[in-house]
C-alpha atoms as a PDB file:
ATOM      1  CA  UNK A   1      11.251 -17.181  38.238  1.00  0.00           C
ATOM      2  CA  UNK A   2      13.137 -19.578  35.722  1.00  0.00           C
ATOM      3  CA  UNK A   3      12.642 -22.503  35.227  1.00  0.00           C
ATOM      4  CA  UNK A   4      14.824 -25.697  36.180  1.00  0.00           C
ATOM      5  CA  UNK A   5      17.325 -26.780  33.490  1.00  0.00           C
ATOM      6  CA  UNK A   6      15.831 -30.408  34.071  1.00  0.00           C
ATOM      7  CA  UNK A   7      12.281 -28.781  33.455  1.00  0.00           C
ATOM      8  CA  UNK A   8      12.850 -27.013  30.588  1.00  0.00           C
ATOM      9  CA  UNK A   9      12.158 -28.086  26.677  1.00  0.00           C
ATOM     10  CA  UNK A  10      14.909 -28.461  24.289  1.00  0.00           C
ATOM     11  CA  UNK A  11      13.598 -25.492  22.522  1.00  0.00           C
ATOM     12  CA  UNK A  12      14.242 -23.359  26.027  1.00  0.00           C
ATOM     13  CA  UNK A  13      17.077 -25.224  27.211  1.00  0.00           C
ATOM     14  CA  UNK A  14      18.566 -24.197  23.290  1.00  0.00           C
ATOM     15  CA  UNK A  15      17.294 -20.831  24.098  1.00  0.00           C
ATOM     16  CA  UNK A  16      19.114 -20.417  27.635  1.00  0.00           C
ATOM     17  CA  UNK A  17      22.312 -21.117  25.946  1.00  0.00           C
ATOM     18  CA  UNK A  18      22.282 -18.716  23.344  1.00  0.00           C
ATOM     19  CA  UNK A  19      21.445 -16.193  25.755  1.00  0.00           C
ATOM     20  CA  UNK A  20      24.933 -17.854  28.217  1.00  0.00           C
ATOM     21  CA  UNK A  21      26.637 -17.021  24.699  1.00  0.00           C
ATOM     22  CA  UNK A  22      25.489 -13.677  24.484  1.00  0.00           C
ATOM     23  CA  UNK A  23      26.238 -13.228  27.981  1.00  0.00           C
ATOM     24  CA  UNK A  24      29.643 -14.181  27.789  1.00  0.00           C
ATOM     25  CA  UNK A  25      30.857 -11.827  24.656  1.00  0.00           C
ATOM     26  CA  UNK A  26      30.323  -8.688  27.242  1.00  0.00           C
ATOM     27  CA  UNK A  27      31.441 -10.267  30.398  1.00  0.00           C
ATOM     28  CA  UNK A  28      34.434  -8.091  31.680  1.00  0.00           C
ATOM     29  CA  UNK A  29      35.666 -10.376  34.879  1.00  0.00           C
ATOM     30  CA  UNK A  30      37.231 -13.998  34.264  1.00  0.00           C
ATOM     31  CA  UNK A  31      35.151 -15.004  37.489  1.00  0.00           C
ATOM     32  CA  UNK A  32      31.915 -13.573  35.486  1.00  0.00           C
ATOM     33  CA  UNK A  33      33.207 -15.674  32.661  1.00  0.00           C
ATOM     34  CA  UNK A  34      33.647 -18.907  34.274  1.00  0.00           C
ATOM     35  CA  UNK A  35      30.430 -18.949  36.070  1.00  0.00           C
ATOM     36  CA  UNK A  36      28.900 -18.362  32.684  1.00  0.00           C
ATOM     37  CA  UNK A  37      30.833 -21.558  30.859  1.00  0.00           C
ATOM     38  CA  UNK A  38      29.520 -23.577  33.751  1.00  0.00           C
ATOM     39  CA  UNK A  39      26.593 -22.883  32.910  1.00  0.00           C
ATOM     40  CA  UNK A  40      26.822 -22.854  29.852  1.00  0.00           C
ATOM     41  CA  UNK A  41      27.783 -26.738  30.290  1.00  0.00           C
ATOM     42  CA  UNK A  42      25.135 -27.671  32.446  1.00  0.00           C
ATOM     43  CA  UNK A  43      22.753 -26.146  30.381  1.00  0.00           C
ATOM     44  CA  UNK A  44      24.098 -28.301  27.126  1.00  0.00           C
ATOM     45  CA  UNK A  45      24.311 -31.471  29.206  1.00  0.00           C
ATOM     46  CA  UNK A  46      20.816 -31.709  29.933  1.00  0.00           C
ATOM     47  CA  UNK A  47      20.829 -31.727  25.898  1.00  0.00           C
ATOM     48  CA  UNK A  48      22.675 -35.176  25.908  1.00  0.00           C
ATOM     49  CA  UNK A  49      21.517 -38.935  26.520  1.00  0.00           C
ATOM     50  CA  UNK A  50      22.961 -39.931  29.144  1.00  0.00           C
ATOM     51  CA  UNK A  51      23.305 -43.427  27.498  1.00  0.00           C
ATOM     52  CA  UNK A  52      25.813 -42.113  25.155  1.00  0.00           C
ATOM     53  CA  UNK A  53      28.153 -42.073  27.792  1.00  0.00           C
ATOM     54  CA  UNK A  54      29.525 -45.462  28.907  1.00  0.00           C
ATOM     55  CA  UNK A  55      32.343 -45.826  31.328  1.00  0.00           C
ATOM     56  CA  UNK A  56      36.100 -45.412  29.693  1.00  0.00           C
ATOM     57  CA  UNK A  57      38.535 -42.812  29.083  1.00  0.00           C
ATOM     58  CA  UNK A  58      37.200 -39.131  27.956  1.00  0.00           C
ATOM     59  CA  UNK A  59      38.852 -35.703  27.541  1.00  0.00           C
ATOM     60  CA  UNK A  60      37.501 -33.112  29.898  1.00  0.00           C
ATOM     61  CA  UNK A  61      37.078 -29.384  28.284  1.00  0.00           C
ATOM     62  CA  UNK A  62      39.295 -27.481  29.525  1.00  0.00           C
ATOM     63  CA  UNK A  63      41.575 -30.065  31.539  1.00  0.00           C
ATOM     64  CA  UNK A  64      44.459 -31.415  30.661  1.00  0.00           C
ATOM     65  CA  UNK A  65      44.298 -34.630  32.118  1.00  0.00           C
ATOM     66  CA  UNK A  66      41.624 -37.442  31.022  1.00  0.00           C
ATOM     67  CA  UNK A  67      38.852 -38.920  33.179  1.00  0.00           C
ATOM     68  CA  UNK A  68      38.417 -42.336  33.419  1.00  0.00           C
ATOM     69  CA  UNK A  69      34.506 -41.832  33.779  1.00  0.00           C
ATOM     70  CA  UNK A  70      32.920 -44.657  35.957  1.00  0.00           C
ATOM     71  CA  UNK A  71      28.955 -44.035  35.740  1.00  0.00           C
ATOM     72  CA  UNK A  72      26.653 -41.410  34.948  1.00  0.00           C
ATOM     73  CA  UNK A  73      23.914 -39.447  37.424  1.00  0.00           C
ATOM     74  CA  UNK A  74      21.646 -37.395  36.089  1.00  0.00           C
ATOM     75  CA  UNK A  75      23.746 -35.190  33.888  1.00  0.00           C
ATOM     76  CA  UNK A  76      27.226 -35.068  35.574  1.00  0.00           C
ATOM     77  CA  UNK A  77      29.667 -38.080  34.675  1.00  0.00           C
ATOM     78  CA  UNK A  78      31.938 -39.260  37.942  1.00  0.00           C
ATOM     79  CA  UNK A  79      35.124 -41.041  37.658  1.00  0.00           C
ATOM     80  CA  UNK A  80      38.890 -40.590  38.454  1.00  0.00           C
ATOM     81  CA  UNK A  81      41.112 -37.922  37.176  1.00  0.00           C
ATOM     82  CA  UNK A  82      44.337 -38.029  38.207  1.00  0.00           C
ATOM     83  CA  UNK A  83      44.956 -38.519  41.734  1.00  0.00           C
ATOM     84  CA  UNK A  84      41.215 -37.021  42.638  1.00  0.00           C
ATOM     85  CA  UNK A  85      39.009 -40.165  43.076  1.00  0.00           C
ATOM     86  CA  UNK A  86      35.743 -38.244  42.706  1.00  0.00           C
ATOM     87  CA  UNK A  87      36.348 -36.145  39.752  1.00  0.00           C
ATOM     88  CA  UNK A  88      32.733 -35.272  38.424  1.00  0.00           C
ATOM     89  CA  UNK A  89      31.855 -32.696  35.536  1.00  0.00           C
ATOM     90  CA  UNK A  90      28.615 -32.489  33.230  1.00  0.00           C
ATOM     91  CA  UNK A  91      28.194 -35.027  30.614  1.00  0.00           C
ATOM     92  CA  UNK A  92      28.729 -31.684  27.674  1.00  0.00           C
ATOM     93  CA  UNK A  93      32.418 -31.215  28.754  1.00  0.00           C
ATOM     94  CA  UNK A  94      33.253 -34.800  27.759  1.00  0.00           C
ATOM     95  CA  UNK A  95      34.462 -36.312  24.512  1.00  0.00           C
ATOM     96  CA  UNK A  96      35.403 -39.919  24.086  1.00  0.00           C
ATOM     97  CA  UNK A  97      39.219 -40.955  23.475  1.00  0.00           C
END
């Protein structure tokens, strides 16, 4: 059995993802595909501090629309995007603005 992303080493966390990557050059299906990305994401965001992450305005991968992030738990940032209150995404889809 795997492990946990949260339990895993950078080394095996860098691991996992190449092997997401790998994964996602032969997947066929675009629902195959987008369950790989998200984890793909998660994966990466257990990569990041946290701390580099303060509340403001950030792009969201893949979304057109901004999110103005609020706080950070765990890995996921939460905030507003657009008219969804509770807008939440891992902490490797964001980029500040």
């Amino acid at each position: 059995m795997k492990k946990l992303y949260s339990q895993m080493s950078p080394e095996e966390l860098e691991a996992e993802m190449n092997e997401i990557i790998e994964a996602l050059e032969h997947a066929e299906f675009p629902s195959h595909k987008e369950q790989l990305e998200r984890k793909y994401y998660t994966a990466k965001a257990y990569t990041l501090n946290p701390a580099d992450f303060p509340p403001g305005r950030y792009a969201v991968e893949g979304h057109e629309e901004p999110l103005e992030l609020q706080y950070v738990n765990g890995m996921m940032g939460w905030g507003v995007q657009g008219k969804d209150p509770e807008a939440s995404f891992p902490l490797s889809m964001l980029s500040k603005l």
